[in-house]
Every structure is written in structure tokens, then in C-alpha cells.
Protein backbone atom coordinates (compact mmCIF):
# COMPACT_ATOMS: atom_id res chain seq x y z
CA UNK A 1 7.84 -34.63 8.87
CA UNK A 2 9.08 -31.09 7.56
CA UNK A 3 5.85 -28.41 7.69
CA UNK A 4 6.00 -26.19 4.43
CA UNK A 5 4.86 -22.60 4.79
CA UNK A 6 2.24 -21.86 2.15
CA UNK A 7 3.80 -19.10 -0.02
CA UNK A 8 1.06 -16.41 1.49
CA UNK A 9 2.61 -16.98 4.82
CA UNK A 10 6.02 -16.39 3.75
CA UNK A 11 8.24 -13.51 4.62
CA UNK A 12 9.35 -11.15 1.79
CA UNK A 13 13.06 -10.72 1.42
CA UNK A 14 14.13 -7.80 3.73
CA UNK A 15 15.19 -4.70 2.72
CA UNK A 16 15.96 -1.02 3.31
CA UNK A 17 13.80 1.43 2.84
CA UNK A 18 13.66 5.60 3.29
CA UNK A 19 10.00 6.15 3.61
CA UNK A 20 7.66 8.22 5.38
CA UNK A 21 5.80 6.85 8.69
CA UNK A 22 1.94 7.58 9.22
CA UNK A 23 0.17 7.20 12.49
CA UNK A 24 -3.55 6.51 12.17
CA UNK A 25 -6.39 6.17 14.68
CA UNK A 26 -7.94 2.66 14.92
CA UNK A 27 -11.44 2.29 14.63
CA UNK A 28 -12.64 -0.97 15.74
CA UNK A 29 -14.73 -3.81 14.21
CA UNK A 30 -18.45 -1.23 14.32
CA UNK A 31 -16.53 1.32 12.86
CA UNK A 32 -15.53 3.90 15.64
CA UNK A 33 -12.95 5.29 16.28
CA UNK A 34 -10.72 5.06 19.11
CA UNK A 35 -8.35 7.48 21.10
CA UNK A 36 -5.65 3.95 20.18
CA UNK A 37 -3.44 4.77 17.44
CA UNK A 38 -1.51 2.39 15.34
CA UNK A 39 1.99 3.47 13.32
CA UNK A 40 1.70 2.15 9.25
CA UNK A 41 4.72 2.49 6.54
CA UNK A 42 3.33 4.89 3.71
CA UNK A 43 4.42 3.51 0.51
CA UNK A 44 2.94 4.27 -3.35
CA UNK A 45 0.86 1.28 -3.71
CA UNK A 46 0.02 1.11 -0.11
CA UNK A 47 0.23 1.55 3.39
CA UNK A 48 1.55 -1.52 5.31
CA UNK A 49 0.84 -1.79 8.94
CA UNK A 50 3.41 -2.18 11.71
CA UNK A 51 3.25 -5.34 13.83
CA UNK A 52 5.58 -4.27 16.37
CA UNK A 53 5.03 -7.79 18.19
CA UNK A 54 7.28 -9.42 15.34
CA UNK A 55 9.80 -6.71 15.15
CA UNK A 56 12.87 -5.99 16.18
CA UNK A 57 12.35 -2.28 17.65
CA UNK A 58 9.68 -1.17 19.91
CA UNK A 59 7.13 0.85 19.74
CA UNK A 60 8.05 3.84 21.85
CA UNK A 61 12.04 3.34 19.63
CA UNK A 62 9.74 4.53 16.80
CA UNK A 63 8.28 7.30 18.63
CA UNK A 64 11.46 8.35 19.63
CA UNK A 65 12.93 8.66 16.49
CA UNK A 66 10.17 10.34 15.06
CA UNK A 67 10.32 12.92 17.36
CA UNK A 68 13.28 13.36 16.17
CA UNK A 69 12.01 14.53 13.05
CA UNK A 70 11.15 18.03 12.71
CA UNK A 71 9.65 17.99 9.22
CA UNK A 72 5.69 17.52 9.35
CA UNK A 73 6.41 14.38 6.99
CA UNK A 74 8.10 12.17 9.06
CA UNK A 75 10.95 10.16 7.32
CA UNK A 76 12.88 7.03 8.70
CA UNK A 77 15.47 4.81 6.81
CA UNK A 78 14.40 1.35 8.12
CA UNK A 79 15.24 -2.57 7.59
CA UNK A 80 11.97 -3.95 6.86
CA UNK A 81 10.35 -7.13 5.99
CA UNK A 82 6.60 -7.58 4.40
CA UNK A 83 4.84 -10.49 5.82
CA UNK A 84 1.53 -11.73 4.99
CA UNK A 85 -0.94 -12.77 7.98
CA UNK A 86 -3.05 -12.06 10.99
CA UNK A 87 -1.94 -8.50 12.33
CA UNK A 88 -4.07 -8.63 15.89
CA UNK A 89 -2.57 -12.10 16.79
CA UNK A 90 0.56 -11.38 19.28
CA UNK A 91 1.56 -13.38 22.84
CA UNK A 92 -2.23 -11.66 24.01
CA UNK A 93 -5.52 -12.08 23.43
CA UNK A 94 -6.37 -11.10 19.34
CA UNK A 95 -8.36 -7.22 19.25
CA UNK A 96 -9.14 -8.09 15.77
CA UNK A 97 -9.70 -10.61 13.38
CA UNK A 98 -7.39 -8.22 10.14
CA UNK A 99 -5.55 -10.12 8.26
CA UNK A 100 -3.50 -9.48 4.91
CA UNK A 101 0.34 -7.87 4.42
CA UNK A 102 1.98 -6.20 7.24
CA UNK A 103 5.37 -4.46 8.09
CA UNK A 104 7.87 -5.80 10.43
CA UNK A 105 10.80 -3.62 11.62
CA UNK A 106 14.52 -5.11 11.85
CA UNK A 107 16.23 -2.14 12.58
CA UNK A 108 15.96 1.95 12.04
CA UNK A 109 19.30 2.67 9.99
């Protein structure tokens, strides 16, 4: 028997996108904050976050090229996809319960 995905769990098409790359502290479920910090793709109507668990680059390839960039608004071209799901669930144990649409890196062009 062939599973469907429900459209909410699909994957957007991919596709490239010059944009500028935000790094934000995480606060956790009471609403501190933590010294943790998690990378998010700035966009007009929204930021999406990066689940680096279901992408193709790593976290510290990000932080390389970023340091890179010597412009206070840091600007990558990227492959990207927009999913829509649980961000906290990876191979570990969930942090989170946040769920919604996320960014997922295929490449840094």
C-alpha cells in the first residue's frame, strides 16, 4: 500500500536564493534565553529556520562562509528547500516540541 504525504508535510520545490542569514539566541520552552544559538534565513514575509539535520551542508560550512562575509549583513546565495514540520525532531532526542515551515540547505552557490 503506497503512504501519501499530506500536502503540509510536503517539500516546496527548491530553489536559489541570495538572502541574508540571521543568527538568533534560543530561548527555551519558559522563555529564557540560552547562550545556544540557532542560524534562520531572513526573508520579507518571514524568517525560516535552518534544520541543519535535513540539509545538505553543516553547520560549522555555514559559519564558515559567513565569516567570510565582511559586511555586518551577512549575504549567502543558497539552494534551499521550505519544508513544513517538526524542527527539534533529528536522529536525537527532540529539545522542543516547534513545529511549522523550516529551511533546509542543498548547497551554498
Amino acid at each position: 500500500m503506497k503512504v501519501e504525504k499530506s500536502p503540509e508535510n510536503q517539500t516546496k520545490p527548491e530553489k536559489i536564493i541570495t538572502t541574508p542569514i540571521v543568527e538568533k539566541h534560543f530561548y527555551n520552552k519558559i522563555g529564557e534565553k540560552t547562550d545556544q544559538t540557532e542560524f534562520y534565513i531572513q526573508q520579507s514575509v518571514q524568517d525560516y529556520f535552518i534544520k541543519f539535520c535535513e540539509s545538505e551542508i553543516t553547520r560549522e560550512q555555514l559559519v564558515e562562509a559567513l565569516s567570510k562575509i565582511e559586511s555586518p549583513i551577512k549575504t549567502l546565495t543558497l539552494k534551499i528547500e521550505i519544508r513544513d514540520g517538526e524542527w527539534d525532531s533529528c536522529d536525537s532526542y527532540p529539545v522542543q516540541s516547534r513545529v511549522g515551515k523550516y529551511a533546509v540547505i542543498l548547497s551554498i552557490e
